[in-house]
PDB file of N, CA and C in Angstrom:
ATOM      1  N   UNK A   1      -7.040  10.206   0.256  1.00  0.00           N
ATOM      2  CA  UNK A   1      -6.094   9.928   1.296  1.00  0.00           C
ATOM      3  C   UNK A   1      -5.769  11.246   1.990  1.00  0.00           C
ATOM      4  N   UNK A   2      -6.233  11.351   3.084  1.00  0.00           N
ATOM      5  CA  UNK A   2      -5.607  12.432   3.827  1.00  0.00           C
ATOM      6  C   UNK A   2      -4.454  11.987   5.360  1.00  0.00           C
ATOM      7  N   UNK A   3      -2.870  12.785   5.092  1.00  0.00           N
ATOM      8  CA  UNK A   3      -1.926  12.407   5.773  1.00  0.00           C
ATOM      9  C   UNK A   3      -2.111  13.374   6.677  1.00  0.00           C
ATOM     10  N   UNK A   4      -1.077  12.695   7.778  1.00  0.00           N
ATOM     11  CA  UNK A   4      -0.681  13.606   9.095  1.00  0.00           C
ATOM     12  C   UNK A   4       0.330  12.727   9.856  1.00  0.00           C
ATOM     13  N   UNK A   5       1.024  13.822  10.542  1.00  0.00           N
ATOM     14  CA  UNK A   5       2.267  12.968  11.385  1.00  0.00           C
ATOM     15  C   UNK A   5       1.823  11.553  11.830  1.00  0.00           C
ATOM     16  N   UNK A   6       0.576  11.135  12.181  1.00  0.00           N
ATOM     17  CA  UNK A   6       0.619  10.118  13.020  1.00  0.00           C
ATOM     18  C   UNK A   6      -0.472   8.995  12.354  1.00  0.00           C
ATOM     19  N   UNK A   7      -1.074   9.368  11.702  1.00  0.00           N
ATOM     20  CA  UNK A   7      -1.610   9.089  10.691  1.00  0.00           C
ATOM     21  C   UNK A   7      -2.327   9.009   9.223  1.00  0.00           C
ATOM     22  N   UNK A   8      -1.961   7.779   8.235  1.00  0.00           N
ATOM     23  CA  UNK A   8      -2.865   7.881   7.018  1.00  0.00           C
ATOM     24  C   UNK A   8      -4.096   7.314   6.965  1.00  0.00           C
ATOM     25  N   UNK A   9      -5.256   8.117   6.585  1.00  0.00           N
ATOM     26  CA  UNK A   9      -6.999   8.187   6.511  1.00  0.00           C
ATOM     27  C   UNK A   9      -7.112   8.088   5.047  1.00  0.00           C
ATOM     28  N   UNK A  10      -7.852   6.879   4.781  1.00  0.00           N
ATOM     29  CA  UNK A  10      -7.906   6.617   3.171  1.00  0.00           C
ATOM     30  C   UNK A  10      -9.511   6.780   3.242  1.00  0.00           C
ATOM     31  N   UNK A  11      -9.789   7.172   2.103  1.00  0.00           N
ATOM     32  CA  UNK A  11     -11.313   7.258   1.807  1.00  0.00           C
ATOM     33  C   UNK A  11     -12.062   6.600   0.706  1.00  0.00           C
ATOM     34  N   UNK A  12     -12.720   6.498   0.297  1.00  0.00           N
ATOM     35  CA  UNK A  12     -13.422   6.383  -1.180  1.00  0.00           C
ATOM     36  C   UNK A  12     -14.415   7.425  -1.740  1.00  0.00           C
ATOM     37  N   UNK A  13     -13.680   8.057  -2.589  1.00  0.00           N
ATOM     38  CA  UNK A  13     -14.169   9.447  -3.234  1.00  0.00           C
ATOM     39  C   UNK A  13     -15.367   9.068  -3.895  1.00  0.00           C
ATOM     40  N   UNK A  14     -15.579   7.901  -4.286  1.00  0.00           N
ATOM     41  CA  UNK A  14     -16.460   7.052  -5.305  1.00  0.00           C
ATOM     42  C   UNK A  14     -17.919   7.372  -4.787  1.00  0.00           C
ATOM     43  N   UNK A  15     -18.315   6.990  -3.731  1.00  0.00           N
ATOM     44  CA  UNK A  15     -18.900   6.258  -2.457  1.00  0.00           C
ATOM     45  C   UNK A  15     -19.582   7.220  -2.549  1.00  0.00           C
ATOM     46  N   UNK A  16     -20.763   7.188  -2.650  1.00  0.00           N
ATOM     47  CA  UNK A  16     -21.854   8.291  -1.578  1.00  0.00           C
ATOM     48  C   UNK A  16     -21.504   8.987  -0.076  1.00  0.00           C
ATOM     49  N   UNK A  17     -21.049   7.781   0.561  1.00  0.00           N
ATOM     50  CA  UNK A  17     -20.323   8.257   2.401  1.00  0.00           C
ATOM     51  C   UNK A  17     -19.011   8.280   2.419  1.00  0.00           C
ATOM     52  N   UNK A  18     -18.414   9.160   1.164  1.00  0.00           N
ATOM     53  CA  UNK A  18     -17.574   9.118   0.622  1.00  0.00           C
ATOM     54  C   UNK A  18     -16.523   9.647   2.012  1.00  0.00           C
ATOM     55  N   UNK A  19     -17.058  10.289   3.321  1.00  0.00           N
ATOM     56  CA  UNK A  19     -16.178  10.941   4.435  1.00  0.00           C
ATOM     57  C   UNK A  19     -16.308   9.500   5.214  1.00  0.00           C
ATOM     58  N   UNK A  20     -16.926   8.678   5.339  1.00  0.00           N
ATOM     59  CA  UNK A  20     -16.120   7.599   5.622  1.00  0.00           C
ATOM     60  C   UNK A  20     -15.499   6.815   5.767  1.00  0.00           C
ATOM     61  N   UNK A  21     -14.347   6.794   6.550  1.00  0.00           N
ATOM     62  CA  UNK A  21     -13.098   5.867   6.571  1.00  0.00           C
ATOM     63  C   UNK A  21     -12.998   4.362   6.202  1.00  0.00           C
ATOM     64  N   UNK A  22     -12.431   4.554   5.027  1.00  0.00           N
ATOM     65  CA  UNK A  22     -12.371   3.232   4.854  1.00  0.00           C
ATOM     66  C   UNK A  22     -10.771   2.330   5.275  1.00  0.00           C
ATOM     67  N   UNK A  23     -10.151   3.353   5.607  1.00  0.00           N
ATOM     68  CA  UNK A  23      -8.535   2.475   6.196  1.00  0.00           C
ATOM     69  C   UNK A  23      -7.775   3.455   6.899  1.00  0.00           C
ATOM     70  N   UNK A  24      -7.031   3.107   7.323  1.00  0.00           N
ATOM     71  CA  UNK A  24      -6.280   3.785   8.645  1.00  0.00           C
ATOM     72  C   UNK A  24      -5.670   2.996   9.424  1.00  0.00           C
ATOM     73  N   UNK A  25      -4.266   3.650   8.360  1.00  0.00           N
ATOM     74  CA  UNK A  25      -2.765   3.174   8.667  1.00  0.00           C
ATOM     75  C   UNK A  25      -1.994   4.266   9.679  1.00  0.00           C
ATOM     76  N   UNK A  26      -0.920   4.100  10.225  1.00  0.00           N
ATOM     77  CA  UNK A  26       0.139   4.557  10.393  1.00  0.00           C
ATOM     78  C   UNK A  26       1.223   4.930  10.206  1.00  0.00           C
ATOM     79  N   UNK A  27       1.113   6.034  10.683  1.00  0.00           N
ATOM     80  CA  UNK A  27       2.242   7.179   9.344  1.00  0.00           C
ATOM     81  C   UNK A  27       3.748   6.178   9.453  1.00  0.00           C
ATOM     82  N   UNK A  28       4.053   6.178  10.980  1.00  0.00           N
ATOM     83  CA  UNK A  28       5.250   5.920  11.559  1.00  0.00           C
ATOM     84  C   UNK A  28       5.654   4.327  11.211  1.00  0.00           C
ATOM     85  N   UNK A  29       4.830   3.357  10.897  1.00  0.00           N
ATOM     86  CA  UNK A  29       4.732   1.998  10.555  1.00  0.00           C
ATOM     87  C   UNK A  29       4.901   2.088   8.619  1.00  0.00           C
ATOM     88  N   UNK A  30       4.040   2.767   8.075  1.00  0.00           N
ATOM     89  CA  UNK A  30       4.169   3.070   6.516  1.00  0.00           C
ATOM     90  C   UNK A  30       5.698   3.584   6.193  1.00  0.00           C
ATOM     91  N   UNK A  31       6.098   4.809   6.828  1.00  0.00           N
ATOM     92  CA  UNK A  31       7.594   5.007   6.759  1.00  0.00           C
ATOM     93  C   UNK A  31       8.701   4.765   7.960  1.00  0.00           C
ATOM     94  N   UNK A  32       8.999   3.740   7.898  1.00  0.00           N
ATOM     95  CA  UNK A  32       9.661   3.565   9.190  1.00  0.00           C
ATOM     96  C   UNK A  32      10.870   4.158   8.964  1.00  0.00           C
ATOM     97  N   UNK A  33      11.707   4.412   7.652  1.00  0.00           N
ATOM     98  CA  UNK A  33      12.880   4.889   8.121  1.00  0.00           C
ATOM     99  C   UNK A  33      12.732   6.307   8.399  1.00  0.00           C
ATOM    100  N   UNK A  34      11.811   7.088   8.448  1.00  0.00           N
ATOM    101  CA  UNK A  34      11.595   8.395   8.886  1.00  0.00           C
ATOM    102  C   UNK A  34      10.774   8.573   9.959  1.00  0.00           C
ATOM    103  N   UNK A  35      10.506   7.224  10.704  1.00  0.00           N
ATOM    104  CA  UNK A  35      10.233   7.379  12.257  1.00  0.00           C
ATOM    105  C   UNK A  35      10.702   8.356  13.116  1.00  0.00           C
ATOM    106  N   UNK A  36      11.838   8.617  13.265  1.00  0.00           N
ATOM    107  CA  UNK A  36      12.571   9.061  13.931  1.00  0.00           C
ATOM    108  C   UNK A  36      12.695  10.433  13.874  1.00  0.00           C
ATOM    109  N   UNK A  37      12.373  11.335  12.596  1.00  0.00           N
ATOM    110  CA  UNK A  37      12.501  12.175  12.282  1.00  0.00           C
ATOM    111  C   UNK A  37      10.547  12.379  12.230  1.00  0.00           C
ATOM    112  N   UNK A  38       9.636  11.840  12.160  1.00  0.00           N
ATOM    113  CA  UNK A  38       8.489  12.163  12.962  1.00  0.00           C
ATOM    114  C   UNK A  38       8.243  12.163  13.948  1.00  0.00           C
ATOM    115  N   UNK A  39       8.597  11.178  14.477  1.00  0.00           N
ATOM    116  CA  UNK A  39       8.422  11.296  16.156  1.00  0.00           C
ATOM    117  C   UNK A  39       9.013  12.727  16.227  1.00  0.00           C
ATOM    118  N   UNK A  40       9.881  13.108  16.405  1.00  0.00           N
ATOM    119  CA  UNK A  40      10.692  14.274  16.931  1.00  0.00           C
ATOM    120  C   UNK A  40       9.946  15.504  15.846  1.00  0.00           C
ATOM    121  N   UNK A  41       9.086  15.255  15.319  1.00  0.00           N
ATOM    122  CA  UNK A  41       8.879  16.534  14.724  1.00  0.00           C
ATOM    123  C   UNK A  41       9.946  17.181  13.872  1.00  0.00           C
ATOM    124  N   UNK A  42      10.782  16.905  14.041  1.00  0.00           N
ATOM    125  CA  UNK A  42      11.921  17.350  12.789  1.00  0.00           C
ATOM    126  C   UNK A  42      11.748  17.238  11.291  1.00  0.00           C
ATOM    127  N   UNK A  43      10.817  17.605  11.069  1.00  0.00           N
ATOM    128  CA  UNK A  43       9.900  17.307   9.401  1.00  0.00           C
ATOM    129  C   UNK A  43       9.195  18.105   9.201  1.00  0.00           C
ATOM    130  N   UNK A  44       9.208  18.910   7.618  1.00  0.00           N
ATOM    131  CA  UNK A  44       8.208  19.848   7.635  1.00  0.00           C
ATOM    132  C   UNK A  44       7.116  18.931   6.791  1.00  0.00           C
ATOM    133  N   UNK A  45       6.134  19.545   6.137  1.00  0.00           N
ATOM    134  CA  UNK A  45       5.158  19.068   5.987  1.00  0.00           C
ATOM    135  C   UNK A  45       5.198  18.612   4.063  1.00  0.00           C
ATOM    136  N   UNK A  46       6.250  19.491   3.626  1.00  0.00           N
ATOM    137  CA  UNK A  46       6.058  19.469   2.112  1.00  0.00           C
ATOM    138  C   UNK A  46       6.914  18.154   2.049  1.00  0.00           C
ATOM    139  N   UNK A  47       7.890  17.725   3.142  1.00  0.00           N
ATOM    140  CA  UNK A  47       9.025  16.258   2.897  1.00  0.00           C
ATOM    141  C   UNK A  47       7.867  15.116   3.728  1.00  0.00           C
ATOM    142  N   UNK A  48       6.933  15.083   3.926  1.00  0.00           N
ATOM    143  CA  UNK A  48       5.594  14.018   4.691  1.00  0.00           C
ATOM    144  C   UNK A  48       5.703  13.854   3.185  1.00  0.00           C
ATOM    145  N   UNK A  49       5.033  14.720   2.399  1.00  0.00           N
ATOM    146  CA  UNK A  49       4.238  14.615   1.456  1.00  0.00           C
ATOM    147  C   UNK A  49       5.612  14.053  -0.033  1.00  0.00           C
ATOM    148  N   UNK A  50       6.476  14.314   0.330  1.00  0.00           N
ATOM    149  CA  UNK A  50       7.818  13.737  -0.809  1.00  0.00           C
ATOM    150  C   UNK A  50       7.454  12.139  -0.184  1.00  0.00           C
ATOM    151  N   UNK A  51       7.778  12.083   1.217  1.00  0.00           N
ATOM    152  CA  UNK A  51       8.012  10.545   1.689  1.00  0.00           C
ATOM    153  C   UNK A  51       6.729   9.776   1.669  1.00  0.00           C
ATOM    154  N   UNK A  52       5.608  10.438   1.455  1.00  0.00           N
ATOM    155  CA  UNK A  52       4.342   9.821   0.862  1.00  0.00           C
ATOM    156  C   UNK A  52       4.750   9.057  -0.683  1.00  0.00           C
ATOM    157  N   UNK A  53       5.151  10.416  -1.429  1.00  0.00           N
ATOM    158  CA  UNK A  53       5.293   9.690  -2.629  1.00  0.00           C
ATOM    159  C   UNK A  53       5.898   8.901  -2.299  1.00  0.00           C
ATOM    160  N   UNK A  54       7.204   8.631  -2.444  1.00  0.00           N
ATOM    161  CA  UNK A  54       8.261   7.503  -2.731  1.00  0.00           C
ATOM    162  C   UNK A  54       7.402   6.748  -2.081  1.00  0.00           C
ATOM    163  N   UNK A  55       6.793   6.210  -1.373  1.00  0.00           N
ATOM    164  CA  UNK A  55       5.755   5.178  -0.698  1.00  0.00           C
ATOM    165  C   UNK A  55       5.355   4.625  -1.310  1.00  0.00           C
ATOM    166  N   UNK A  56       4.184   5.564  -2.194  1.00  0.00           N
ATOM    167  CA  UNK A  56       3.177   5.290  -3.054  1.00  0.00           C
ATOM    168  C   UNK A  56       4.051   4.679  -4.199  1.00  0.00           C
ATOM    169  N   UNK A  57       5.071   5.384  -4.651  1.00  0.00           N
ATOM    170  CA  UNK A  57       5.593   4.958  -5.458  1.00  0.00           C
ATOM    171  C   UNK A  57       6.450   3.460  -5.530  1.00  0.00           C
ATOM    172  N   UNK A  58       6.695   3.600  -4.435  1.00  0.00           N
ATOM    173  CA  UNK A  58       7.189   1.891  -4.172  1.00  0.00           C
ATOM    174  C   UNK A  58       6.232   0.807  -4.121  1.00  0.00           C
ATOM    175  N   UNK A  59       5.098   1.266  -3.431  1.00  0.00           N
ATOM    176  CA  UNK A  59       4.022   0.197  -3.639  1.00  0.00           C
ATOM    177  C   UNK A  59       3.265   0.250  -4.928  1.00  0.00           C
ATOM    178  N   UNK A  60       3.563   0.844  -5.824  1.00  0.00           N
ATOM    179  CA  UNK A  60       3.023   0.461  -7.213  1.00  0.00           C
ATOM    180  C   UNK A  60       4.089   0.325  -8.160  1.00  0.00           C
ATOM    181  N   UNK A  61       5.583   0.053  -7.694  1.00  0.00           N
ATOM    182  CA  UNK A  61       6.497  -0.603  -8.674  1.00  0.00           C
ATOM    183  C   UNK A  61       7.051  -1.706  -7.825  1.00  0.00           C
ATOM    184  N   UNK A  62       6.582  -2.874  -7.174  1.00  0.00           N
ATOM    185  CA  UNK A  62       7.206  -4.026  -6.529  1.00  0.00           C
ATOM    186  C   UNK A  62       8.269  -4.972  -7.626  1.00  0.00           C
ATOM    187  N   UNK A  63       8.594  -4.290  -8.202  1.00  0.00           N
ATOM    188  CA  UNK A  63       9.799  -4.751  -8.966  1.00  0.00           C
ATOM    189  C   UNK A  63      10.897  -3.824  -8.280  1.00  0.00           C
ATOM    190  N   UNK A  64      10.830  -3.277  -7.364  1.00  0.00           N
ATOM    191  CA  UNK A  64      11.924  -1.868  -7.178  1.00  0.00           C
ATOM    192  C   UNK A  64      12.594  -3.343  -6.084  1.00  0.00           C
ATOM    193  N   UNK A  65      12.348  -3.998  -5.280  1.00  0.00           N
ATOM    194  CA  UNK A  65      12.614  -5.396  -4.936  1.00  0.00           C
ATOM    195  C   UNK A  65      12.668  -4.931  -3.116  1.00  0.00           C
ATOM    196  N   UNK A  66      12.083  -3.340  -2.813  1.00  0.00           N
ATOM    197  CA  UNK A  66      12.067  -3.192  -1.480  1.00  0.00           C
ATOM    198  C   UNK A  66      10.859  -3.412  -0.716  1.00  0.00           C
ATOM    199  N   UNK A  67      10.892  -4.275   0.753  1.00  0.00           N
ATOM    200  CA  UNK A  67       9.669  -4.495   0.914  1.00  0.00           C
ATOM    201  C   UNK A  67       9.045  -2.867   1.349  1.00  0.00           C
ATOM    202  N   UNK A  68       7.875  -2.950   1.695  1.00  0.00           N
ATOM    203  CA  UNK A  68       6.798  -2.037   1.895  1.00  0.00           C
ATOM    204  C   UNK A  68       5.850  -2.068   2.537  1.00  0.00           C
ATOM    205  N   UNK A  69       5.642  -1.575   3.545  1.00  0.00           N
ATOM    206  CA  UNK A  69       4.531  -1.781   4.655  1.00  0.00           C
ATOM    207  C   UNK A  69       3.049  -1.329   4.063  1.00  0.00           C
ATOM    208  N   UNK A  70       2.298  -2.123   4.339  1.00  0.00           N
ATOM    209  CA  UNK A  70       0.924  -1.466   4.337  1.00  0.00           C
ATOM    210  C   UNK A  70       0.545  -1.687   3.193  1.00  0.00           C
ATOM    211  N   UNK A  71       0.972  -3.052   1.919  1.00  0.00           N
ATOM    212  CA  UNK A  71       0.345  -3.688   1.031  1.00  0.00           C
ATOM    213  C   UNK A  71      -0.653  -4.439   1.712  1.00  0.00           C
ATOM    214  N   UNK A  72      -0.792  -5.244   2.655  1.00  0.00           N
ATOM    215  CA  UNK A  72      -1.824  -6.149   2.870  1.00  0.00           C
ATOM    216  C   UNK A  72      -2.996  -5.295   3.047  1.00  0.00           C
ATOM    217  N   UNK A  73      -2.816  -4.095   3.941  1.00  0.00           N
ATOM    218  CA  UNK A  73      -4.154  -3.750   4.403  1.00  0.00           C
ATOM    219  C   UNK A  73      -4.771  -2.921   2.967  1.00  0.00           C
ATOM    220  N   UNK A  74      -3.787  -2.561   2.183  1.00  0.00           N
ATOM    221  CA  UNK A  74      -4.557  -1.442   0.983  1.00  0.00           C
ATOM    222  C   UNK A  74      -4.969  -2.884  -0.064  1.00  0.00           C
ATOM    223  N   UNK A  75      -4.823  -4.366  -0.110  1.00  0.00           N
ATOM    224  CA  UNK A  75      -5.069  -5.319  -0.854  1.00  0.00           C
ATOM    225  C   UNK A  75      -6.327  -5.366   0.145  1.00  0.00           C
ATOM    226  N   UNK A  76      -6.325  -5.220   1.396  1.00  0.00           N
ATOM    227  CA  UNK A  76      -7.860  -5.793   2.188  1.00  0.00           C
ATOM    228  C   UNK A  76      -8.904  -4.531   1.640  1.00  0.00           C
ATOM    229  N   UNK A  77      -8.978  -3.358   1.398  1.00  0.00           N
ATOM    230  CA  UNK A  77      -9.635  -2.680   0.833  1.00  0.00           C
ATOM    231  C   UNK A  77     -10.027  -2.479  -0.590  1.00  0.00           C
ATOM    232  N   UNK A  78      -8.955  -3.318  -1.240  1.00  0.00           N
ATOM    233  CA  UNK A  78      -9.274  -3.351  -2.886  1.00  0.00           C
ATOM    234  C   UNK A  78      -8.199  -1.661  -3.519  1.00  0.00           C
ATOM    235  N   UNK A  79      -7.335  -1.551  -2.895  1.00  0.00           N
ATOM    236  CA  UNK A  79      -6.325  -0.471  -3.475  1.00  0.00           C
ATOM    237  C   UNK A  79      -5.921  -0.843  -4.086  1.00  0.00           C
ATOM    238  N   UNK A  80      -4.977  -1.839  -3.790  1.00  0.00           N
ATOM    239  CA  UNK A  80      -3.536  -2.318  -4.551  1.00  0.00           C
ATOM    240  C   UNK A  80      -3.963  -2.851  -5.798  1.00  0.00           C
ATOM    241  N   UNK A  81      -4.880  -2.837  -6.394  1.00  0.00           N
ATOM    242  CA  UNK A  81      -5.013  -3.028  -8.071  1.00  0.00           C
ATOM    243  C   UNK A  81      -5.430  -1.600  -8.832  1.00  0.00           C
ATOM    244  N   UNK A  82      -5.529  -0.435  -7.759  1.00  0.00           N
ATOM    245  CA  UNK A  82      -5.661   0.832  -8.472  1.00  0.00           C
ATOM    246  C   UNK A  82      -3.935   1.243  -8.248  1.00  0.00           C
ATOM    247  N   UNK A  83      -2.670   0.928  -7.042  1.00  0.00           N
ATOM    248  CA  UNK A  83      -1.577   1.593  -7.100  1.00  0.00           C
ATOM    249  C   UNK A  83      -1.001   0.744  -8.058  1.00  0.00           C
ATOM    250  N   UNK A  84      -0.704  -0.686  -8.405  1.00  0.00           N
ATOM    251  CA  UNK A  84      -0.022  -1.071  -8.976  1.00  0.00           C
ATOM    252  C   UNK A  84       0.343  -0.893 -10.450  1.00  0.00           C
ATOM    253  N   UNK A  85       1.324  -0.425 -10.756  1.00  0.00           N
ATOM    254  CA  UNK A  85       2.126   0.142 -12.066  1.00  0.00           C
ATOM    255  C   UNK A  85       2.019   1.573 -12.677  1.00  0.00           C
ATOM    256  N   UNK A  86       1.134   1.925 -11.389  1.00  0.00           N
ATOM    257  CA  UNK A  86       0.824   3.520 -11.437  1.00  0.00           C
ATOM    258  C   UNK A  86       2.350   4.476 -11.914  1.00  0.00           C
ATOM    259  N   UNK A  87       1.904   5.289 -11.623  1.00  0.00           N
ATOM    260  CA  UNK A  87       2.695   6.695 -11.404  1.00  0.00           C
ATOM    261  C   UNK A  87       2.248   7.453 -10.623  1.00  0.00           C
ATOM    262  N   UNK A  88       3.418   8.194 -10.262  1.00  0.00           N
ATOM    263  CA  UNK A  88       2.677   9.375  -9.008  1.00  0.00           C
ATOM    264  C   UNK A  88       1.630   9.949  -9.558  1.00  0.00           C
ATOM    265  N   UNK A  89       2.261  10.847 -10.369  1.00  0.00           N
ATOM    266  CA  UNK A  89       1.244  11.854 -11.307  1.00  0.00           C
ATOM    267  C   UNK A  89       0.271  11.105 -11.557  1.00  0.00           C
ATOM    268  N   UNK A  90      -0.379  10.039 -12.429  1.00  0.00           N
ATOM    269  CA  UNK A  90      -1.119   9.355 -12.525  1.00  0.00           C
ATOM    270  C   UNK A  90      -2.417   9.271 -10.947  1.00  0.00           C
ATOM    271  N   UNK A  91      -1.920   8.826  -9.941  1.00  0.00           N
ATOM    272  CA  UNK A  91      -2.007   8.557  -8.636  1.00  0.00           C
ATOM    273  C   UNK A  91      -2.843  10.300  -8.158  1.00  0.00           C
ATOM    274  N   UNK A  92      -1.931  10.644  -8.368  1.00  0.00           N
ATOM    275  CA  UNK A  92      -2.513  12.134  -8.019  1.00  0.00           C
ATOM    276  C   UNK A  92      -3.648  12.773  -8.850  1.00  0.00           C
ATOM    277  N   UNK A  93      -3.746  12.482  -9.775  1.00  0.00           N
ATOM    278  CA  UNK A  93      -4.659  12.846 -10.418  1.00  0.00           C
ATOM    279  C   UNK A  93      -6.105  12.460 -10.257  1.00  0.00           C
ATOM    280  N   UNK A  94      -5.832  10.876  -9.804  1.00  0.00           N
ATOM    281  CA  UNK A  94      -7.303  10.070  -9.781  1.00  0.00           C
ATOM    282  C   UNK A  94      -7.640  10.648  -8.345  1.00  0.00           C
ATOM    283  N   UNK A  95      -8.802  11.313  -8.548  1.00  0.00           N
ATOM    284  CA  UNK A  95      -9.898  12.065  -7.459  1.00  0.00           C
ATOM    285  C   UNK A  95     -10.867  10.972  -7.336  1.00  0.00           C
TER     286      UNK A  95
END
């Protein structure tokens, strides 16, 4: 997964064409309550990467009971049975 203000580029490390995109979301749609504070650039780069986690982390504890953008499309790629019941650390680790 590589982030940026305006967008998330998911890959498959697995894959032989492993630099080809396999999904591509939106930063500003994935975190909407920090829209506002991307749009405007008012964000450094190490709090992208905090508000990544808690993301990640919400979409692999759906018991936390908040919805979460951008389960359907990581279920249309076959993700959401590698995030679910994860851990960050865990998450981060798998290359």
């Amino acid at each position: 997964m590589v982030v940026d203000f305006e967008n998330i580029f998911v890959f498959d490390l697995r894959q032989s064409n492993w630099q080809e995109l396999i999904l591509k979301l939106s930063t500003l749609e994935m975190l909407p309550e920090q829209a506002t504070l991307i749009k405007e650039k008012n964000i450094f780069g190490w709090s992208l990467i905090k508000y990544i986690s808690f993301w990640l982390d919400y979409l692999a504890h759906p018991n936390y009971g908040k919805t979460v953008p951008g389960v359907r499309e990581l279920e249309s790629v076959g993700l959401m049975a590698h995030i679910l019941d994860a851990r960050i650390r865990d998450l981060d680790l798998e290359d």
